[in-house]
PDB file of N, CA and C in Angstrom:
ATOM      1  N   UNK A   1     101.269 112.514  90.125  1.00  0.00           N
ATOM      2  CA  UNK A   1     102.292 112.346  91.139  1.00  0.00           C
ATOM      3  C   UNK A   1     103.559 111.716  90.530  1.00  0.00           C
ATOM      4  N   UNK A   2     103.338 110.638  89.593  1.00  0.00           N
ATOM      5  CA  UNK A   2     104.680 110.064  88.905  1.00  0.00           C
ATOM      6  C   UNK A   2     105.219 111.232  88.062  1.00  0.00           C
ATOM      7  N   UNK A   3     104.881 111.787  87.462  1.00  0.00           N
ATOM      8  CA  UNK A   3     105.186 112.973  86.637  1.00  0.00           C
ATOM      9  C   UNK A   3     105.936 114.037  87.028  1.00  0.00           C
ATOM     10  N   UNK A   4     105.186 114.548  88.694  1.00  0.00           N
ATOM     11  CA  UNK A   4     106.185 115.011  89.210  1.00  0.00           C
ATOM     12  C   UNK A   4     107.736 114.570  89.521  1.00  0.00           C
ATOM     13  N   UNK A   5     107.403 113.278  90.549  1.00  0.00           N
ATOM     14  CA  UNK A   5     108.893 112.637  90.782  1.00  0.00           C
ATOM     15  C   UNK A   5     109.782 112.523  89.509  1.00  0.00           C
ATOM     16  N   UNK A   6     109.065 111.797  88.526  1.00  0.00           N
ATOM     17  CA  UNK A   6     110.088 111.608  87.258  1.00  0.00           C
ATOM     18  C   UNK A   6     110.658 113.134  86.744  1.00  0.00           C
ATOM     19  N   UNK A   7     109.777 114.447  86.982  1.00  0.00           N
ATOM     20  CA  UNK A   7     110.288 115.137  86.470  1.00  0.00           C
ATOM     21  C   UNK A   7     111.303 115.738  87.758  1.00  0.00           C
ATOM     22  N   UNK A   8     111.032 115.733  88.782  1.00  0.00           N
ATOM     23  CA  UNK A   8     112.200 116.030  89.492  1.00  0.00           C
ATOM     24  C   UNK A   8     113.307 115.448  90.150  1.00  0.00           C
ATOM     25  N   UNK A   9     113.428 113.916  89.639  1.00  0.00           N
ATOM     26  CA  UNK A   9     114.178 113.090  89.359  1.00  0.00           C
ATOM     27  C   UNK A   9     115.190 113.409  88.099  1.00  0.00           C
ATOM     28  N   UNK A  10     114.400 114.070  86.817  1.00  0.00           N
ATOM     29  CA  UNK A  10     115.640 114.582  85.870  1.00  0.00           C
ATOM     30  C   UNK A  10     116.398 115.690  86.133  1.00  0.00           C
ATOM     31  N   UNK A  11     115.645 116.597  86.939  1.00  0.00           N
ATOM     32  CA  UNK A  11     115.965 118.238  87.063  1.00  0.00           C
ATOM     33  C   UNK A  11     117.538 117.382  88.171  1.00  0.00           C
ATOM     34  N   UNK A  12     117.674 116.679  89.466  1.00  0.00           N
ATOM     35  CA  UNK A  12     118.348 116.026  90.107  1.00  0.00           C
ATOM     36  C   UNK A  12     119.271 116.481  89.403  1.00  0.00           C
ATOM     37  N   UNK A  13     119.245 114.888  88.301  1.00  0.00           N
ATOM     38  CA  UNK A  13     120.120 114.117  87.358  1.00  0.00           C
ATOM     39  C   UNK A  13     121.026 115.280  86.360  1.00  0.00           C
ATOM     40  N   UNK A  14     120.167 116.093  86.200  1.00  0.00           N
ATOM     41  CA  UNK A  14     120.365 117.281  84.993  1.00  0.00           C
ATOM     42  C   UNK A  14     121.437 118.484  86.005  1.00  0.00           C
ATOM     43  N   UNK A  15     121.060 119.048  87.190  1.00  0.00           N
ATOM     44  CA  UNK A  15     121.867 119.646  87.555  1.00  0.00           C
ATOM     45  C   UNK A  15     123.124 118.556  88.044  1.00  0.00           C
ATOM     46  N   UNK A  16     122.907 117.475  88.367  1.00  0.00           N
ATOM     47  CA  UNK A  16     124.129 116.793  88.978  1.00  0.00           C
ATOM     48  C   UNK A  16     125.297 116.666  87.540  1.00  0.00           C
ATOM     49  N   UNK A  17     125.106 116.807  86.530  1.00  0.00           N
ATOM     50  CA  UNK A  17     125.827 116.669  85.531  1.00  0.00           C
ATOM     51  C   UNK A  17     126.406 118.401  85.318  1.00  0.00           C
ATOM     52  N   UNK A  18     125.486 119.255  85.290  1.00  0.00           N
ATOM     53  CA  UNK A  18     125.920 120.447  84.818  1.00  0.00           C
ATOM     54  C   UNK A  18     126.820 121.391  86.241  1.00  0.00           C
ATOM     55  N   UNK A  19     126.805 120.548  87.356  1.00  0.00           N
ATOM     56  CA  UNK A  19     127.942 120.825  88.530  1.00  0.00           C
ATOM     57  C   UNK A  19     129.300 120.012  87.862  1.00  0.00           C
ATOM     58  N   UNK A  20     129.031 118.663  87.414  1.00  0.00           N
ATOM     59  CA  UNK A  20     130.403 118.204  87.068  1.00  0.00           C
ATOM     60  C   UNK A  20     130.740 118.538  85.812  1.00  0.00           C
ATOM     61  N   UNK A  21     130.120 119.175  85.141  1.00  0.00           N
ATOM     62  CA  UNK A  21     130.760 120.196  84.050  1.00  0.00           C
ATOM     63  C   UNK A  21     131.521 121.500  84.080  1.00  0.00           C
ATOM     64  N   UNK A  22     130.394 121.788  85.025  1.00  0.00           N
ATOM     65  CA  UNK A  22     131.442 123.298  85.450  1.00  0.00           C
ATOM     66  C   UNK A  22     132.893 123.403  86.345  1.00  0.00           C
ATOM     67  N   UNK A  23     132.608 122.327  87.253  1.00  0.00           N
ATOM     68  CA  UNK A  23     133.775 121.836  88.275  1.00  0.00           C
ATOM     69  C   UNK A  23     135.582 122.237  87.336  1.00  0.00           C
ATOM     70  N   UNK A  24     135.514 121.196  85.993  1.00  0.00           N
ATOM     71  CA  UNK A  24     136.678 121.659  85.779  1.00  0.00           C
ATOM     72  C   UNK A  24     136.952 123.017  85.495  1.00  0.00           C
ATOM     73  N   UNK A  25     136.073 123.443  85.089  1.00  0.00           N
ATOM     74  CA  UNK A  25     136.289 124.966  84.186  1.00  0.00           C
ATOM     75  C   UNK A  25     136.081 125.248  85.451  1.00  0.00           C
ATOM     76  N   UNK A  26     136.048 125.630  86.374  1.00  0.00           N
ATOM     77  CA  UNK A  26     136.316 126.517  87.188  1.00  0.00           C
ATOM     78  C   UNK A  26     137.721 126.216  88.085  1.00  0.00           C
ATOM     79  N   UNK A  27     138.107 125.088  87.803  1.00  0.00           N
ATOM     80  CA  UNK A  27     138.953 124.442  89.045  1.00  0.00           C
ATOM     81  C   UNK A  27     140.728 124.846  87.479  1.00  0.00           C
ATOM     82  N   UNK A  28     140.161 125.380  85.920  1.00  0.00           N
ATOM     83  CA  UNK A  28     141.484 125.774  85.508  1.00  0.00           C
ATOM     84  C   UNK A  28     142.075 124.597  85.004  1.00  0.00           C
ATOM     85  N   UNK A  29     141.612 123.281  84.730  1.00  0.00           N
ATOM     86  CA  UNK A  29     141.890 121.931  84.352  1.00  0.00           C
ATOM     87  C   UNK A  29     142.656 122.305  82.660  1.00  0.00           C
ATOM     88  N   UNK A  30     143.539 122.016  82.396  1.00  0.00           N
ATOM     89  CA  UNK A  30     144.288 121.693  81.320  1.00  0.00           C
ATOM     90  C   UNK A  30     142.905 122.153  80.376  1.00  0.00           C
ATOM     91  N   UNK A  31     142.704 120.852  80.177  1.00  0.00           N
ATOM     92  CA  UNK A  31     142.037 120.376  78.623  1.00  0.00           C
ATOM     93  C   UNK A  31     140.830 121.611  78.768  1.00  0.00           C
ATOM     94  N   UNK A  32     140.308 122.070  79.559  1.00  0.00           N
ATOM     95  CA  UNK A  32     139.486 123.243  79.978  1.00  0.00           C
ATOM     96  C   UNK A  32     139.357 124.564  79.339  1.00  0.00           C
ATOM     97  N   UNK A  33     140.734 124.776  79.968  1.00  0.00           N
ATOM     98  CA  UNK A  33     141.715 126.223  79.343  1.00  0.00           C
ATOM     99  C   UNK A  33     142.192 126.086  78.317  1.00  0.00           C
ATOM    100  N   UNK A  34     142.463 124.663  77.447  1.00  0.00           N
ATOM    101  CA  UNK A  34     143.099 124.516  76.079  1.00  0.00           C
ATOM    102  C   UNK A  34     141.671 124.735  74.759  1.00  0.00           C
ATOM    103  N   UNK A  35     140.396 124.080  75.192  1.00  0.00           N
ATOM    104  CA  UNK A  35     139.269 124.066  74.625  1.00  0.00           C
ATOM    105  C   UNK A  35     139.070 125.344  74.518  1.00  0.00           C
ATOM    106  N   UNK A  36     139.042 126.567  75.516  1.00  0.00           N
ATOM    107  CA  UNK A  36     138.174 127.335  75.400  1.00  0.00           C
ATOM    108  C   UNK A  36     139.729 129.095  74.857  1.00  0.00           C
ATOM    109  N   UNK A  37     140.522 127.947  75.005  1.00  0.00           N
ATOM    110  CA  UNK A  37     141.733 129.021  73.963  1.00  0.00           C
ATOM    111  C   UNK A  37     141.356 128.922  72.487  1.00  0.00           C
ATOM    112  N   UNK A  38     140.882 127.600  72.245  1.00  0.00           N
ATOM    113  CA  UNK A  38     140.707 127.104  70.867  1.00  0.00           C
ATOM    114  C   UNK A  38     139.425 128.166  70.345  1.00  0.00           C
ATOM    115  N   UNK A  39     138.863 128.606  71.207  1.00  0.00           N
ATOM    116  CA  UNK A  39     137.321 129.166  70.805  1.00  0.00           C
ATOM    117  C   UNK A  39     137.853 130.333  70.374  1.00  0.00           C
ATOM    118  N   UNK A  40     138.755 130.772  70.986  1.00  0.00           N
ATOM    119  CA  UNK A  40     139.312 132.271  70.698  1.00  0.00           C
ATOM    120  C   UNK A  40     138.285 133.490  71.550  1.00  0.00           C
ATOM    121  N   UNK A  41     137.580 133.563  72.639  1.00  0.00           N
ATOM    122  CA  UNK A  41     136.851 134.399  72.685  1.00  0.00           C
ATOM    123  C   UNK A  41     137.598 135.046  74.620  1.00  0.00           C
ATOM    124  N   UNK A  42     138.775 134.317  74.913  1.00  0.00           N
ATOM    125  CA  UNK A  42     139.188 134.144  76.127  1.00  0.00           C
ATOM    126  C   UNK A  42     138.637 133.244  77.320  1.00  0.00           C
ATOM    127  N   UNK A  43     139.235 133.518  78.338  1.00  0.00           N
ATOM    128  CA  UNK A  43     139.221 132.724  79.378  1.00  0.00           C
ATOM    129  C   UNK A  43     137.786 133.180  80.321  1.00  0.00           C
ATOM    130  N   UNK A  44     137.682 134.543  79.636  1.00  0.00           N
ATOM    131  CA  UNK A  44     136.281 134.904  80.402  1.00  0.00           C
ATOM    132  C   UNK A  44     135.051 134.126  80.247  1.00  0.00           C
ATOM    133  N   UNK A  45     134.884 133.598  79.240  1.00  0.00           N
ATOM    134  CA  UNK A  45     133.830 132.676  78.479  1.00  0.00           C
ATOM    135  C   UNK A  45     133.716 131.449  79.588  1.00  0.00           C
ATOM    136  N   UNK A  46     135.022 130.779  79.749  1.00  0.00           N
ATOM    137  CA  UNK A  46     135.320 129.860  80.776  1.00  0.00           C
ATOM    138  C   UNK A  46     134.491 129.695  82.017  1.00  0.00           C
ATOM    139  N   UNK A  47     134.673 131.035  82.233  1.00  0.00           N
ATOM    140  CA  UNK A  47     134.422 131.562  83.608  1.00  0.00           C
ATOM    141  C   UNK A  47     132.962 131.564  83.978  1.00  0.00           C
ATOM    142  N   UNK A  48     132.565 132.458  82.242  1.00  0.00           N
ATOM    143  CA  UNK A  48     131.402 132.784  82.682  1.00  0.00           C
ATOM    144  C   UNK A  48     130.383 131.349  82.163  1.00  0.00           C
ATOM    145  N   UNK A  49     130.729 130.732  81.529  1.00  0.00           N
ATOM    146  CA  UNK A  49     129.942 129.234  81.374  1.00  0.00           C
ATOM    147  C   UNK A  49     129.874 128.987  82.551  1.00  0.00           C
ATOM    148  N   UNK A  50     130.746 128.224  83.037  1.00  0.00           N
ATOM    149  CA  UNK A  50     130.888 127.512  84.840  1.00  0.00           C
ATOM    150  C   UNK A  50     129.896 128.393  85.024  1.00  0.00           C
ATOM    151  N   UNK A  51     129.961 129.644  85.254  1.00  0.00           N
ATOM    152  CA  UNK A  51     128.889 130.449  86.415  1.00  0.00           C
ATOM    153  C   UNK A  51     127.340 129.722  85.962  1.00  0.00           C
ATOM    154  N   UNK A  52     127.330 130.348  84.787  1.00  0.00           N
ATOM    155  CA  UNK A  52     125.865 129.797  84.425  1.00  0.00           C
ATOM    156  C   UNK A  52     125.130 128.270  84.703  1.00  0.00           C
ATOM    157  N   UNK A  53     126.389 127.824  84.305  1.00  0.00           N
ATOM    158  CA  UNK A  53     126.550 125.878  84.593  1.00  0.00           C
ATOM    159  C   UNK A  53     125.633 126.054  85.938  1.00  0.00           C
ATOM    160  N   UNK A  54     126.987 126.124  86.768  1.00  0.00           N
ATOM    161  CA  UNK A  54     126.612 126.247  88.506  1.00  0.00           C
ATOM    162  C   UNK A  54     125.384 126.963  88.758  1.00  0.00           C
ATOM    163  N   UNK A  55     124.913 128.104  88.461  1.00  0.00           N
ATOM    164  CA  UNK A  55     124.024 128.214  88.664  1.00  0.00           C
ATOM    165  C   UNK A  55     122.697 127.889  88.256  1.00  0.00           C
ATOM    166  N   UNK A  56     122.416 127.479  86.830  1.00  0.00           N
ATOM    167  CA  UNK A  56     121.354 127.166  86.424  1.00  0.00           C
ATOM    168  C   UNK A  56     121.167 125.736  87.242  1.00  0.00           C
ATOM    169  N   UNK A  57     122.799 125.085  87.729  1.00  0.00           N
ATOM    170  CA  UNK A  57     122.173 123.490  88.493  1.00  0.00           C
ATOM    171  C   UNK A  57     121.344 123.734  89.567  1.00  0.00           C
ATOM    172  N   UNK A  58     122.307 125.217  90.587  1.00  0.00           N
ATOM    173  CA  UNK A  58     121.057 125.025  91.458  1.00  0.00           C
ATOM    174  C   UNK A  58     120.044 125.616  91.569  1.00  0.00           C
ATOM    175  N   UNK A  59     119.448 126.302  90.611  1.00  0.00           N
ATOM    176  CA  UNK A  59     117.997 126.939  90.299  1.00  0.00           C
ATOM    177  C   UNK A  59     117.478 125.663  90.043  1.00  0.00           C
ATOM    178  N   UNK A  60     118.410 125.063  89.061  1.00  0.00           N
ATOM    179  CA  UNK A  60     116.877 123.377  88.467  1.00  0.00           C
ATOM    180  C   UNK A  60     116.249 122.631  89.885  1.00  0.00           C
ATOM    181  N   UNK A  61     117.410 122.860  91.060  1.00  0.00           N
ATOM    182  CA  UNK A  61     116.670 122.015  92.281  1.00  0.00           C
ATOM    183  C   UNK A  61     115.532 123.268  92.928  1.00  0.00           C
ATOM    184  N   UNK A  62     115.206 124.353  92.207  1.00  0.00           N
ATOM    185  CA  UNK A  62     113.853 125.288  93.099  1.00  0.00           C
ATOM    186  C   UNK A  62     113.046 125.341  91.707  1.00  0.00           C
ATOM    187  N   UNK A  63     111.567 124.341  92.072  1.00  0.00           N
ATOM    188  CA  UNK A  63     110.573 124.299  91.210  1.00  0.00           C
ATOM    189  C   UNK A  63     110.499 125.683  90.650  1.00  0.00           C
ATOM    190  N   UNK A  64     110.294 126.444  91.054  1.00  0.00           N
ATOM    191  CA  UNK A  64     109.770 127.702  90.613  1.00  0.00           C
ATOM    192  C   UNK A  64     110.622 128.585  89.812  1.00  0.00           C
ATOM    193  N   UNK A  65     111.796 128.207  89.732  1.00  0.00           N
ATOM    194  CA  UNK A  65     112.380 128.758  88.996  1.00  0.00           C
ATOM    195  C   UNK A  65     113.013 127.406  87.813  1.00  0.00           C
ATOM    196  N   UNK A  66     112.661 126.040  87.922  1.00  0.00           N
ATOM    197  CA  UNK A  66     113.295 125.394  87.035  1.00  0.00           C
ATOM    198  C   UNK A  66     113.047 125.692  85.700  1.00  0.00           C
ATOM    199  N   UNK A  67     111.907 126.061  85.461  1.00  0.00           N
ATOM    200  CA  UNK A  67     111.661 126.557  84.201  1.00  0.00           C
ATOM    201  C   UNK A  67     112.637 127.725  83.386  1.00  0.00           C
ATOM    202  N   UNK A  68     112.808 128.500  84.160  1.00  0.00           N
ATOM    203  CA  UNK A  68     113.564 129.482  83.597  1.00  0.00           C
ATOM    204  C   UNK A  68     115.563 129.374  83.716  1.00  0.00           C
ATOM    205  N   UNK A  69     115.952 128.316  84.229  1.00  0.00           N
ATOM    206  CA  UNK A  69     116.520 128.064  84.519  1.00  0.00           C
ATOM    207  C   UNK A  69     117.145 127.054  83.381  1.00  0.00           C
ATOM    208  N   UNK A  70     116.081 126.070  83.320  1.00  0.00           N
ATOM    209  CA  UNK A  70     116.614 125.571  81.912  1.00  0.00           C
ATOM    210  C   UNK A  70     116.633 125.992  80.620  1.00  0.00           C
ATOM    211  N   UNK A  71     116.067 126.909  80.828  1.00  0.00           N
ATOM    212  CA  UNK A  71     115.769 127.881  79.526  1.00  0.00           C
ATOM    213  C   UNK A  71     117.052 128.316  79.264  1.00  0.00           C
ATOM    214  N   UNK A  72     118.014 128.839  80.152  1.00  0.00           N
ATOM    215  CA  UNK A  72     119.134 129.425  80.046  1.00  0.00           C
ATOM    216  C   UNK A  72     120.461 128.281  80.036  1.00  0.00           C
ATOM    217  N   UNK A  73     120.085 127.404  80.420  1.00  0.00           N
ATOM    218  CA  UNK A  73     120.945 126.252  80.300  1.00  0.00           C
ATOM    219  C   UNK A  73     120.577 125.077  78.882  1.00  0.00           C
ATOM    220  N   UNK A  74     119.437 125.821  78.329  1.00  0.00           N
ATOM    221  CA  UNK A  74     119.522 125.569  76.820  1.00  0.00           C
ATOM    222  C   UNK A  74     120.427 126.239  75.765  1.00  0.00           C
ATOM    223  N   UNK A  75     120.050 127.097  76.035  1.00  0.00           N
ATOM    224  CA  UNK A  75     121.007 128.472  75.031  1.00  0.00           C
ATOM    225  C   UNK A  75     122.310 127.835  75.620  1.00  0.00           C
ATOM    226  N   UNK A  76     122.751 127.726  76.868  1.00  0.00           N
ATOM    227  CA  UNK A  76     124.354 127.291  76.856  1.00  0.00           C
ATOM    228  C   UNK A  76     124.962 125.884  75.766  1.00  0.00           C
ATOM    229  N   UNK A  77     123.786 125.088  76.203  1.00  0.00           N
ATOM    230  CA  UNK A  77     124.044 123.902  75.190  1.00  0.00           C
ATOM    231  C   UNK A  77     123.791 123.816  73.800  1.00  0.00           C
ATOM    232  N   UNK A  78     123.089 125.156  73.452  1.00  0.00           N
ATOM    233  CA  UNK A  78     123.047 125.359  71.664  1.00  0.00           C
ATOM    234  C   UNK A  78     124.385 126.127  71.578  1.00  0.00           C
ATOM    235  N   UNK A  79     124.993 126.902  72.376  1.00  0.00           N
ATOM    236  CA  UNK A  79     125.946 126.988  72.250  1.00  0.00           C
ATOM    237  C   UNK A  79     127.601 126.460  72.292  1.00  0.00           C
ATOM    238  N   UNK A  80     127.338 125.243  73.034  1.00  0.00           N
ATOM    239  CA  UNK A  80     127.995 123.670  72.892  1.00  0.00           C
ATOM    240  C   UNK A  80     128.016 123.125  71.769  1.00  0.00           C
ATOM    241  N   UNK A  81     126.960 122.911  71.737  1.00  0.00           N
ATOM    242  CA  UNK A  81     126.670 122.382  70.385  1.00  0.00           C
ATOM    243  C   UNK A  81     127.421 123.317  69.074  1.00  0.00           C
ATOM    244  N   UNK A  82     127.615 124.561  69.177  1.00  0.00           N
ATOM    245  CA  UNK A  82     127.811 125.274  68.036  1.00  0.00           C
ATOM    246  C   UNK A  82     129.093 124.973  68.074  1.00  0.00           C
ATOM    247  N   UNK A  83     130.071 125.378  69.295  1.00  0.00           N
ATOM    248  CA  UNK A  83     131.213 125.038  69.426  1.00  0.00           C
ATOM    249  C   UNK A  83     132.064 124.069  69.222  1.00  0.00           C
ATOM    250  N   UNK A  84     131.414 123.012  69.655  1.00  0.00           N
ATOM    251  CA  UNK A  84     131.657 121.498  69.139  1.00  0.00           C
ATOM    252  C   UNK A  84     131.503 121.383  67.420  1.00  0.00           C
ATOM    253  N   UNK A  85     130.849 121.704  67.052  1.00  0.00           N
ATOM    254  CA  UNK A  85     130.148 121.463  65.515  1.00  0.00           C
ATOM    255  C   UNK A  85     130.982 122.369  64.616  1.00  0.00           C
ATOM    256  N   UNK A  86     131.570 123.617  65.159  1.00  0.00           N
ATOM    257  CA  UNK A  86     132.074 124.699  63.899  1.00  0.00           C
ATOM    258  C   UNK A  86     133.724 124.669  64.670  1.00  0.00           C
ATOM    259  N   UNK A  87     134.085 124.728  65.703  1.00  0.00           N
ATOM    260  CA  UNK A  87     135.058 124.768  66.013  1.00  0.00           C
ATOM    261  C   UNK A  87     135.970 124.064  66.314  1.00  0.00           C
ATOM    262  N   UNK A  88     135.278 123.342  67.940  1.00  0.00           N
ATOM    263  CA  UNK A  88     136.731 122.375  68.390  1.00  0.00           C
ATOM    264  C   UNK A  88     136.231 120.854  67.401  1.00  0.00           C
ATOM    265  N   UNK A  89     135.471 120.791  67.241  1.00  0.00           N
ATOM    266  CA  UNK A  89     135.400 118.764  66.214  1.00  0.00           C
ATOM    267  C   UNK A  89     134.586 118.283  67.433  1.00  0.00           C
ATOM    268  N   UNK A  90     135.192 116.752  67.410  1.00  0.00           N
ATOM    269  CA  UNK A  90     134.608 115.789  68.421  1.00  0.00           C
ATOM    270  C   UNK A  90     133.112 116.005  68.516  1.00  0.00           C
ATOM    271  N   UNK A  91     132.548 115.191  69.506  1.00  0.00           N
ATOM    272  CA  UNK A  91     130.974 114.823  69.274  1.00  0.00           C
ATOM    273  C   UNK A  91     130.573 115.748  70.568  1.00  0.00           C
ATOM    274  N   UNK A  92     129.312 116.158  69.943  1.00  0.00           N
ATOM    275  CA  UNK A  92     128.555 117.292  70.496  1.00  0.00           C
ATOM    276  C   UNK A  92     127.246 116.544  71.303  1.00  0.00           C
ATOM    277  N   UNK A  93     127.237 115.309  71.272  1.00  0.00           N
ATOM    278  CA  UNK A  93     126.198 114.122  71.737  1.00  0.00           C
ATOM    279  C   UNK A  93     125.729 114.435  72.924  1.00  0.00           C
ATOM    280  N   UNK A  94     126.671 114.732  74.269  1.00  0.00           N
ATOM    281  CA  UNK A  94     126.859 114.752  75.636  1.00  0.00           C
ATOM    282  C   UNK A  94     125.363 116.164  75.631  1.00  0.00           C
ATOM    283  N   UNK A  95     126.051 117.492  74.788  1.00  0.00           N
ATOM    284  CA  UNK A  95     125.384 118.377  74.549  1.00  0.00           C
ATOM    285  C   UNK A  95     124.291 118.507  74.006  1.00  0.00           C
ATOM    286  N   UNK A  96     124.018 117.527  73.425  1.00  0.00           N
ATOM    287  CA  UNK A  96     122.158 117.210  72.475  1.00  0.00           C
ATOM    288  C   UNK A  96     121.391 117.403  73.700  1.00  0.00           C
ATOM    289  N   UNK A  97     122.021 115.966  74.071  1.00  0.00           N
ATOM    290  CA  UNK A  97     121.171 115.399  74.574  1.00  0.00           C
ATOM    291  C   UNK A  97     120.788 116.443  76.420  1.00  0.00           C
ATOM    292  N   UNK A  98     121.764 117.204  76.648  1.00  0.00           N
ATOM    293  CA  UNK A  98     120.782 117.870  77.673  1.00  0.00           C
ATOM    294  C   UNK A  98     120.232 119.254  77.222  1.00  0.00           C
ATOM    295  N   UNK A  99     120.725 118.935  76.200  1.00  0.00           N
ATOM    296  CA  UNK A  99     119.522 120.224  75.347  1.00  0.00           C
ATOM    297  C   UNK A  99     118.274 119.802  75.491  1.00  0.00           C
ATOM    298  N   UNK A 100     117.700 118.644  75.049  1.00  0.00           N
ATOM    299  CA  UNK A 100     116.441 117.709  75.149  1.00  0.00           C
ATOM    300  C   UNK A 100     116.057 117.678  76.376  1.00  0.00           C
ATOM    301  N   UNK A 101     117.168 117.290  77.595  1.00  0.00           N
ATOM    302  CA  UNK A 101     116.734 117.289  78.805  1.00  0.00           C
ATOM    303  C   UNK A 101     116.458 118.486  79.055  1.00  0.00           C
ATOM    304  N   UNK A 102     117.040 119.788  78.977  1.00  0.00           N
ATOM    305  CA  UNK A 102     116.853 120.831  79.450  1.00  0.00           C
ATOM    306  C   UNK A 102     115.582 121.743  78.955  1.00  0.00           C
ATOM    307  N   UNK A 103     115.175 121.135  77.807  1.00  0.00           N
ATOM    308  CA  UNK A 103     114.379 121.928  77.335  1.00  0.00           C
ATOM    309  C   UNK A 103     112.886 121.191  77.515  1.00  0.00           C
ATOM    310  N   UNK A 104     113.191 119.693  77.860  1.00  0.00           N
ATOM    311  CA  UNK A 104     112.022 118.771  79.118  1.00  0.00           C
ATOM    312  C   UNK A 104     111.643 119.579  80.075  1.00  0.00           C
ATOM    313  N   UNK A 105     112.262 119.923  80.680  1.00  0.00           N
ATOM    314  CA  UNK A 105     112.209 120.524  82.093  1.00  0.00           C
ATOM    315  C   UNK A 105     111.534 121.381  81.847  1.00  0.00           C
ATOM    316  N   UNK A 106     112.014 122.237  80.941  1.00  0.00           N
ATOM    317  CA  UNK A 106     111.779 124.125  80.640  1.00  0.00           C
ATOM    318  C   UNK A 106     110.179 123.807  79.863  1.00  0.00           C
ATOM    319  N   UNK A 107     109.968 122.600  79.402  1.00  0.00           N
ATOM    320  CA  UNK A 107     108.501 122.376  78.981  1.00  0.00           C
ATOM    321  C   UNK A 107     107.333 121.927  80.039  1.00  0.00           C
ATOM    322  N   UNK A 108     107.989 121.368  81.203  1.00  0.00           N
ATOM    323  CA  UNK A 108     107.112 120.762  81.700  1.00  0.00           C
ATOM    324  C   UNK A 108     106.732 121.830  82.892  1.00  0.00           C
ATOM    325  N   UNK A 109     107.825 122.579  83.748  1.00  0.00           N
ATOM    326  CA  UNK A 109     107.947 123.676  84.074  1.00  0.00           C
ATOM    327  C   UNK A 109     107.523 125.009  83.585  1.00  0.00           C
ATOM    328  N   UNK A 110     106.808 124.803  82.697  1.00  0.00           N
ATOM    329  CA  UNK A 110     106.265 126.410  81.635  1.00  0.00           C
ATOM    330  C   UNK A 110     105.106 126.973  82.301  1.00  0.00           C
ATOM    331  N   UNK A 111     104.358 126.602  83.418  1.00  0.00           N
ATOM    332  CA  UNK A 111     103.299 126.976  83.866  1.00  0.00           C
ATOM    333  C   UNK A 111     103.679 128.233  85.058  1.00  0.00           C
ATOM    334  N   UNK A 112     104.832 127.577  85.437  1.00  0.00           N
ATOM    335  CA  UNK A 112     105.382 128.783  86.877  1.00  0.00           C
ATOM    336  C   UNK A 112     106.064 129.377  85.949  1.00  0.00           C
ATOM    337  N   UNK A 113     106.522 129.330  84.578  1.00  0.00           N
ATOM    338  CA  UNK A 113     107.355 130.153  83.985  1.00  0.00           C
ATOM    339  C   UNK A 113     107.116 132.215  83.736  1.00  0.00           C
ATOM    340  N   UNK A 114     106.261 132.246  83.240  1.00  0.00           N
ATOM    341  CA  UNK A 114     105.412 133.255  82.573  1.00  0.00           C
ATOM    342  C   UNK A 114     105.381 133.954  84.029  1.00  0.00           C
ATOM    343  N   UNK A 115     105.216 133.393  85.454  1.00  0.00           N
ATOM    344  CA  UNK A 115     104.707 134.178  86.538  1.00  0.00           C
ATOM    345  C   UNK A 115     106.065 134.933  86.801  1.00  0.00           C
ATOM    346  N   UNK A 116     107.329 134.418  86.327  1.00  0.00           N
ATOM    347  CA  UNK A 116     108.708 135.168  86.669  1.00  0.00           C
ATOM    348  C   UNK A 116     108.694 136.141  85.896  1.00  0.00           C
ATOM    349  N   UNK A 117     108.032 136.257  85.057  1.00  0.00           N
ATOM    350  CA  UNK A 117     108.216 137.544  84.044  1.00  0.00           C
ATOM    351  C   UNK A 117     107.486 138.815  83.852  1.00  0.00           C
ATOM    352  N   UNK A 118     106.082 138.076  84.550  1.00  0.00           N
ATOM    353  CA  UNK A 118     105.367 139.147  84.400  1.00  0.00           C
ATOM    354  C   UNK A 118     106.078 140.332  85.088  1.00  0.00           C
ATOM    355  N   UNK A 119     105.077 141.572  85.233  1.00  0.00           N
ATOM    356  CA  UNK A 119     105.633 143.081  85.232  1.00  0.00           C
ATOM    357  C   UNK A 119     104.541 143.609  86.221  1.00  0.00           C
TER     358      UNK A 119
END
């Protein structure tokens, strides 16, 4: 029972961060649109992060899909991470670390996982 709460106490915590991530990039914020000019890949990238952001937050609040949910909001943050690390500089820390969280979730969540996929 603690296991549960604690784990859906992070999934909370984990989408409540990856809504206020996406918020600017979608809302067109300066430093937003200047970061993701720097990437060189356009403004679509922007766009389509936020989406994923936003949505993987609110899949993490439906058990049944948190698993797969963070799965995909891992790959966004290895891709943070890449960005941060080869491109724009500055610390990629913010991004580790919900890699770890996200990929908590996507571990502890692995049991309903496999049932989304089957065929």
């Amino acid at each position: 029972m603690k296991k549960n709460v604690a784990l859906l106490t992070l999934q909370i915590a984990v989408a409540a961060v990856f809504v206020a991530a996406a918020l600017p990039k979608v809302a067109g914020v300066p430093m937003m649109v200047q970061m993701f000019d720097a990437l060189g890949f356009g403004q679509w990238l922007r766009y389509f992060t936020a989406l994923l952001e936003l949505g993987g937050a609110v899949l993490l609040l439906v058990p049944a899909l948190a698993g797969i949910s963070a799965l995909v909001l891992a790959i966004v943050m290895v891709g943070a991470i890449l960005a941060h690390t080869l491109v724009l500089g500055g610390s990629a820390v913010t991004a580790i670390v919900l890699l770890g969280a996200t990929l908590t979730i996507a571990w502890f969540r692995r049991a309903q996982t496999p049932s989304l996929v089957r065929v």
